[in-house]
PDB file of N, CA and C in Angstrom:
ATOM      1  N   UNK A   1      26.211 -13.299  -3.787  1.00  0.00           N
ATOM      2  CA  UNK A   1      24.992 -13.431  -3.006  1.00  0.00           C
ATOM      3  C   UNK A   1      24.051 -12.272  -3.290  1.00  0.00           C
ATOM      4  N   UNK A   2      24.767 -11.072  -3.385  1.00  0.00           N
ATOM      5  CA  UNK A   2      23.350  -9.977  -3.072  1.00  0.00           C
ATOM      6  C   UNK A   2      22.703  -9.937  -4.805  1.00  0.00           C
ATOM      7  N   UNK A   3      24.044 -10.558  -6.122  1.00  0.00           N
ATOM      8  CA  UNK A   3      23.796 -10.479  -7.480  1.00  0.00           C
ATOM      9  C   UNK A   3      22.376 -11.199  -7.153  1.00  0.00           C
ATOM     10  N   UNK A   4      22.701 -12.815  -6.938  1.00  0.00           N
ATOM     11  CA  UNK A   4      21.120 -13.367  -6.620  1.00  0.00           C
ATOM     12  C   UNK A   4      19.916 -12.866  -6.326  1.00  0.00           C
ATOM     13  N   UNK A   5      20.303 -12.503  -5.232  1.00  0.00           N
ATOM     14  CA  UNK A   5      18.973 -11.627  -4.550  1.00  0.00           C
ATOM     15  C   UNK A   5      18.498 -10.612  -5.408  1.00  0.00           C
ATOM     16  N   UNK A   6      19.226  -9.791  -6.043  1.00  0.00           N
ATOM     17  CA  UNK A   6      18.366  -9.056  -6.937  1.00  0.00           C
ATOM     18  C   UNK A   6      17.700  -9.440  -8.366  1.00  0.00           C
ATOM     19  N   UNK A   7      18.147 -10.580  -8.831  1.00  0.00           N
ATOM     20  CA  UNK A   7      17.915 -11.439 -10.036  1.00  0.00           C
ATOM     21  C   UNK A   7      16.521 -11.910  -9.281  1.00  0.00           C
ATOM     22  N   UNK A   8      16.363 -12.400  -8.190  1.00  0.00           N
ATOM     23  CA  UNK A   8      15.218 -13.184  -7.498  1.00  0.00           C
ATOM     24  C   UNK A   8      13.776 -12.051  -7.706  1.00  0.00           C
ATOM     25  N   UNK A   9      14.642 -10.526  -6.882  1.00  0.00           N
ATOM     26  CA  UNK A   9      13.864  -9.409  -6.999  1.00  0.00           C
ATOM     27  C   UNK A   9      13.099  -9.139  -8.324  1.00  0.00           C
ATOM     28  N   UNK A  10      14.073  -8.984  -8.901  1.00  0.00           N
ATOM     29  CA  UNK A  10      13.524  -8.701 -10.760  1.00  0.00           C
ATOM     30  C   UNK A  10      12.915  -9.661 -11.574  1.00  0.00           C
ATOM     31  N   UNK A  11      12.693 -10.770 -10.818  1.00  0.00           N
ATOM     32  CA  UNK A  11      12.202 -11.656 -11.891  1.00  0.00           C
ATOM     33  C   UNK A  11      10.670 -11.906 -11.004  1.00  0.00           C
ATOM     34  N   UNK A  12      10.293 -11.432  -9.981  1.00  0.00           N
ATOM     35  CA  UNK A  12       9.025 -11.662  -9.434  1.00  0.00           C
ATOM     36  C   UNK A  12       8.201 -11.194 -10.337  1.00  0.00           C
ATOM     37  N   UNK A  13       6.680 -10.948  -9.348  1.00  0.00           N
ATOM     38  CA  UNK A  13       5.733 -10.430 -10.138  1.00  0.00           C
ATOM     39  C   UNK A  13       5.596  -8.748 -10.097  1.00  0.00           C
ATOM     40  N   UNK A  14       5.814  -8.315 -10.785  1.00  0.00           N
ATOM     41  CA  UNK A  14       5.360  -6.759 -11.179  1.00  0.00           C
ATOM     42  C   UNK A  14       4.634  -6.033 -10.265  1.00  0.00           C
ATOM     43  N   UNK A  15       3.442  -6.642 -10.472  1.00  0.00           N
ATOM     44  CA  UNK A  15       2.486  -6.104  -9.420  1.00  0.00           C
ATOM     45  C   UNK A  15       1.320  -7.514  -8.795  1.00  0.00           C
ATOM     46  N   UNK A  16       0.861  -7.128  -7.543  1.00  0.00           N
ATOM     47  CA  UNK A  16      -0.071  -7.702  -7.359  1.00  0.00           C
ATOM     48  C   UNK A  16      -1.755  -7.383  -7.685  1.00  0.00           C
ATOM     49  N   UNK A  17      -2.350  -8.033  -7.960  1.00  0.00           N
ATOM     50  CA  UNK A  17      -3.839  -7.772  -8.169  1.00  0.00           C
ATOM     51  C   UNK A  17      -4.919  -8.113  -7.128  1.00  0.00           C
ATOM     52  N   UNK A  18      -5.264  -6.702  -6.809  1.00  0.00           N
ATOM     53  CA  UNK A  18      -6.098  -6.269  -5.652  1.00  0.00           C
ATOM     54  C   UNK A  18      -7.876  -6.436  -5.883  1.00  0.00           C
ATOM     55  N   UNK A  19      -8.469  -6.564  -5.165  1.00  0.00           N
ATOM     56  CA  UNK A  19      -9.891  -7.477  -5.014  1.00  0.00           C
ATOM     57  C   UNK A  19     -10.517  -5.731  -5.877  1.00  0.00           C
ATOM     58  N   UNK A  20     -11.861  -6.059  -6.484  1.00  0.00           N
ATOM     59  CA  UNK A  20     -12.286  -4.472  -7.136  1.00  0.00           C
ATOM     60  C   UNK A  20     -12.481  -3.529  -5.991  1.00  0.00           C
ATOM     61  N   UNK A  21     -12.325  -2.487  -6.543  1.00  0.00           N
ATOM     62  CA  UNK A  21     -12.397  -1.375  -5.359  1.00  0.00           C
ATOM     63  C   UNK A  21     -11.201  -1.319  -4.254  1.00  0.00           C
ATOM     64  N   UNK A  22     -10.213  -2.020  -3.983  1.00  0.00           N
ATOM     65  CA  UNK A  22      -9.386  -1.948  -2.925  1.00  0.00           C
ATOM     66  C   UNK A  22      -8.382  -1.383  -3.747  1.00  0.00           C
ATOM     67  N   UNK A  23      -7.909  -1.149  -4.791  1.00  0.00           N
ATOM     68  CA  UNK A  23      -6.905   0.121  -5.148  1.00  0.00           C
ATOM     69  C   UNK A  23      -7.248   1.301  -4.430  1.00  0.00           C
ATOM     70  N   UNK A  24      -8.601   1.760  -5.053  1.00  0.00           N
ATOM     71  CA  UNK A  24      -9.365   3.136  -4.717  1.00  0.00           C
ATOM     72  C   UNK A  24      -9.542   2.927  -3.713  1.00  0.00           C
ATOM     73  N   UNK A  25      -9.933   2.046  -2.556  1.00  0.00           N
ATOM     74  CA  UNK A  25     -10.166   2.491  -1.242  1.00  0.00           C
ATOM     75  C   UNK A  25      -8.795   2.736  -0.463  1.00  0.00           C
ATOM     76  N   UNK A  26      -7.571   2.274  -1.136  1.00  0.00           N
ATOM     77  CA  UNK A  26      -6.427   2.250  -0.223  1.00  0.00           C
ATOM     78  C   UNK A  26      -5.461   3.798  -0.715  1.00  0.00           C
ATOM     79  N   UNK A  27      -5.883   4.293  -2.169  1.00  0.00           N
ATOM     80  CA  UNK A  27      -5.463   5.616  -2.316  1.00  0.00           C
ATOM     81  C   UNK A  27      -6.279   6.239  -2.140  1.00  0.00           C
ATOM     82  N   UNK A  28      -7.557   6.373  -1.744  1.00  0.00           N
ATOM     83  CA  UNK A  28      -8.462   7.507  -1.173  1.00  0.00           C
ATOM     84  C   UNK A  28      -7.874   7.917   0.391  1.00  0.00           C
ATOM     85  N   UNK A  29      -7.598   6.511   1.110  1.00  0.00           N
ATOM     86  CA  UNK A  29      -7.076   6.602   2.325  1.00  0.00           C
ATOM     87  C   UNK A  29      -5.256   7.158   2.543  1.00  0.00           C
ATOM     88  N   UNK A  30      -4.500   6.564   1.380  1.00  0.00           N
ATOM     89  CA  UNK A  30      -3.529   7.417   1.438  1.00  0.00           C
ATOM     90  C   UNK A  30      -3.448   9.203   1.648  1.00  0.00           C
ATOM     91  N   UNK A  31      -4.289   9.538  -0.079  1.00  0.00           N
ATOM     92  CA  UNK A  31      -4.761  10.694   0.174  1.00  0.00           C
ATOM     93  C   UNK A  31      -4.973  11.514   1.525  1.00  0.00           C
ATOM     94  N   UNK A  32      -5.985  10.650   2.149  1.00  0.00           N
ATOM     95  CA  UNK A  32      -6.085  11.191   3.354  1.00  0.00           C
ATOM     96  C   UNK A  32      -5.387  11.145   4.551  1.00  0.00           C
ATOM     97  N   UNK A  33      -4.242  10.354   4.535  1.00  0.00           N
ATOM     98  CA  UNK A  33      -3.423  10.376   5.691  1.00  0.00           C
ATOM     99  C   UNK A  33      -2.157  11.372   5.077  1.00  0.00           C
ATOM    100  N   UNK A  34      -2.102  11.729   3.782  1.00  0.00           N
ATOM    101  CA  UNK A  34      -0.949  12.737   3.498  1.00  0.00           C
ATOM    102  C   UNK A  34      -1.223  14.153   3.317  1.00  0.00           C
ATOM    103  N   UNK A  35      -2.915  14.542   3.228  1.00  0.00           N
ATOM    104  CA  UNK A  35      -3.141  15.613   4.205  1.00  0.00           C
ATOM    105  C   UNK A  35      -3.717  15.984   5.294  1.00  0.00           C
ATOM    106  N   UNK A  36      -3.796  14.893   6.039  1.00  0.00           N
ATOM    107  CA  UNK A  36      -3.667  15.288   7.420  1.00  0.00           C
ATOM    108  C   UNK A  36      -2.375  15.150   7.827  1.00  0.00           C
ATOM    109  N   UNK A  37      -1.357  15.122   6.783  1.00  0.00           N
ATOM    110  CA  UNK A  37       0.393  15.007   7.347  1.00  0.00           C
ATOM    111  C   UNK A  37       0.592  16.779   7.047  1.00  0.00           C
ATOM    112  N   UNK A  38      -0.457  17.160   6.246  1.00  0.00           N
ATOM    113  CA  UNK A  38      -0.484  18.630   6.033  1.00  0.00           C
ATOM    114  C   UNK A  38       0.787  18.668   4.383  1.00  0.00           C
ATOM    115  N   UNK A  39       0.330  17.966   3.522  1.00  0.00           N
ATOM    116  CA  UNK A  39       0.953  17.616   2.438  1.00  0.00           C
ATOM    117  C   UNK A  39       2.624  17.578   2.233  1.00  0.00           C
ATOM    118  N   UNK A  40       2.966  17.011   3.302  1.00  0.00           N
ATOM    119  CA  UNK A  40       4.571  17.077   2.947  1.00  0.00           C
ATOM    120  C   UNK A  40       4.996  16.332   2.288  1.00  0.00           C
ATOM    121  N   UNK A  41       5.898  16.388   1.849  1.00  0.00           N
ATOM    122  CA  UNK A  41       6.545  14.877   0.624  1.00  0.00           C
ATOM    123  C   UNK A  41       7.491  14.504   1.272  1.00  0.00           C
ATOM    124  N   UNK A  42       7.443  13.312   0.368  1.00  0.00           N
ATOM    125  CA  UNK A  42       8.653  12.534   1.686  1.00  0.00           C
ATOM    126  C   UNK A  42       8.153  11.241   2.130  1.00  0.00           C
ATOM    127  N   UNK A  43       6.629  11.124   2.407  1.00  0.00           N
ATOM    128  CA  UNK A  43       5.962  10.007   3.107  1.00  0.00           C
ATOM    129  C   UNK A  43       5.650   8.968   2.215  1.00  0.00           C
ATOM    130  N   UNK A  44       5.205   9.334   0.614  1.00  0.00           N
ATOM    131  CA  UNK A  44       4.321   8.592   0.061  1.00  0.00           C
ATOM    132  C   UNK A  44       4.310   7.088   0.136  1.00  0.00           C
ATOM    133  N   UNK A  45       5.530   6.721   0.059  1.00  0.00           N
ATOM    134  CA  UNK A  45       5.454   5.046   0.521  1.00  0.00           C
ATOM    135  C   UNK A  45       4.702   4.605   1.979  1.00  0.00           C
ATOM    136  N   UNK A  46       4.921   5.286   2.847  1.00  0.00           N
ATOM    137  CA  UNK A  46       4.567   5.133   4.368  1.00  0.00           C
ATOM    138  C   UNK A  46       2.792   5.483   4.343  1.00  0.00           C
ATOM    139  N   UNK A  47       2.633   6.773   3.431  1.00  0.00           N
ATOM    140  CA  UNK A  47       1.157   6.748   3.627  1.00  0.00           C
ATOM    141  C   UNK A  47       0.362   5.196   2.512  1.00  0.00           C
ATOM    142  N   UNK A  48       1.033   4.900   2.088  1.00  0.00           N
ATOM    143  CA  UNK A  48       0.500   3.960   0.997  1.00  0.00           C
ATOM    144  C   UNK A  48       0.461   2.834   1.920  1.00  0.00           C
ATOM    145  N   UNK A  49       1.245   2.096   2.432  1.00  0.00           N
ATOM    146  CA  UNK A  49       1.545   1.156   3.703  1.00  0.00           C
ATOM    147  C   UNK A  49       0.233   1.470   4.452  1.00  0.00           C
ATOM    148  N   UNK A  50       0.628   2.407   5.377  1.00  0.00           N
ATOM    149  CA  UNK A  50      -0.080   2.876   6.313  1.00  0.00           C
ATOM    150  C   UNK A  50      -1.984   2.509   5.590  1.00  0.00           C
ATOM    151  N   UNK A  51      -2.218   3.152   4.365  1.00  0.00           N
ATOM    152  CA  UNK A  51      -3.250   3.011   4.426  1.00  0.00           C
ATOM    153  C   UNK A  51      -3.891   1.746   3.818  1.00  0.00           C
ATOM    154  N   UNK A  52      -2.882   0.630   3.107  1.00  0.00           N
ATOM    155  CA  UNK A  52      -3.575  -0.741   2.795  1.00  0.00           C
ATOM    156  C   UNK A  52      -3.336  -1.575   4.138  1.00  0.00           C
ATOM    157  N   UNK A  53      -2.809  -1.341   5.503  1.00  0.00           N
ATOM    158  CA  UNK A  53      -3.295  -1.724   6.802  1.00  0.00           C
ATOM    159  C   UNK A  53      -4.083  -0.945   7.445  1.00  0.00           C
ATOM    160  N   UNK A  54      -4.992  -0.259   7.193  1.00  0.00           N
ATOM    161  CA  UNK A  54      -5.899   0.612   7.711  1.00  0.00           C
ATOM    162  C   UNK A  54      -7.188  -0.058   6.933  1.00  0.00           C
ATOM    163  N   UNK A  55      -7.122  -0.062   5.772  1.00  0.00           N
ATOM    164  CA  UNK A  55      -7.889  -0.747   4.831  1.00  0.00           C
ATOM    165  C   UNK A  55      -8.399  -2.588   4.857  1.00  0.00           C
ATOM    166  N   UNK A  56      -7.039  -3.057   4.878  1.00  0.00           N
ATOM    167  CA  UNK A  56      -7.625  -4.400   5.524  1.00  0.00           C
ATOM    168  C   UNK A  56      -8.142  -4.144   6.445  1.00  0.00           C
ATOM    169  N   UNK A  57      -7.387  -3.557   7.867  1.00  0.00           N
ATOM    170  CA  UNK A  57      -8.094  -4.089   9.186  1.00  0.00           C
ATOM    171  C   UNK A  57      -9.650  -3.639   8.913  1.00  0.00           C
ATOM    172  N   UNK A  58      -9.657  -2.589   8.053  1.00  0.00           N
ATOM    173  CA  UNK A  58     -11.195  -2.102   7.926  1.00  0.00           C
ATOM    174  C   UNK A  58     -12.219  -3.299   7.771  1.00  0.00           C
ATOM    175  N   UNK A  59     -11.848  -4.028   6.430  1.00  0.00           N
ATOM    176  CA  UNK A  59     -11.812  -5.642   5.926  1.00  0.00           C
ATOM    177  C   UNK A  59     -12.233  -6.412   6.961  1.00  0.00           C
ATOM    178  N   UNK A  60     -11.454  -6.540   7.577  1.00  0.00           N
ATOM    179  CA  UNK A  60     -11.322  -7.865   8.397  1.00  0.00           C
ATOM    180  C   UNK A  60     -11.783  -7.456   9.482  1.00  0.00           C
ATOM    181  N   UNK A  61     -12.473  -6.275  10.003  1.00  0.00           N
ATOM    182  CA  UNK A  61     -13.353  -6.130  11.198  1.00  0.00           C
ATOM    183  C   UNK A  61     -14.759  -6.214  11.073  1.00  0.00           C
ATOM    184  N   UNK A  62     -15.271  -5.642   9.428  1.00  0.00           N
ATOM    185  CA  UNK A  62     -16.374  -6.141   8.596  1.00  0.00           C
ATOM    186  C   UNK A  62     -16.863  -7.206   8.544  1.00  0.00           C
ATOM    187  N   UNK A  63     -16.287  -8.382   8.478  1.00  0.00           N
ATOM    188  CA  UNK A  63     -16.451  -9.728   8.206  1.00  0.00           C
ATOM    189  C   UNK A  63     -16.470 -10.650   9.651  1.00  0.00           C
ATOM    190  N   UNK A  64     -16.169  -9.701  10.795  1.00  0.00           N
ATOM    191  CA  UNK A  64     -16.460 -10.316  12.052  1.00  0.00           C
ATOM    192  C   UNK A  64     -17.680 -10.179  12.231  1.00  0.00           C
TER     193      UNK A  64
END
């Protein structure tokens, strides 16, 4: 079972492709939530998260 699951994993897509400008707006915003963490390491996945839902909601409050 878990052999599957990782065959499933590895055979997806690589990466997804983001609308222009929403790379850079979502690592400008990382950037900025990992020093206002006062640059510790450790986070980078969480600030990356953190800031492509900071970024949509930005998105999607625009368009209201």
């Amino acid at each position: 079972m878990k052999t599957s699951a990782k065959k499933q994993l590895a055979t997806g897509p690589a990466s997804i492709e983001l609308p222009d400008g929403m790379w850079e707006r979502i690592s400008q915003k990382a950037y900025e939530l990992w020093r206002e963490r006062g640059f510790r390491e450790g986070y980078a996945l969480q600030d990356w998260l953190d800031a492509e839902a900071i970024v949509m909601e930005e998105i999607h409050e625009a368009r209201e």
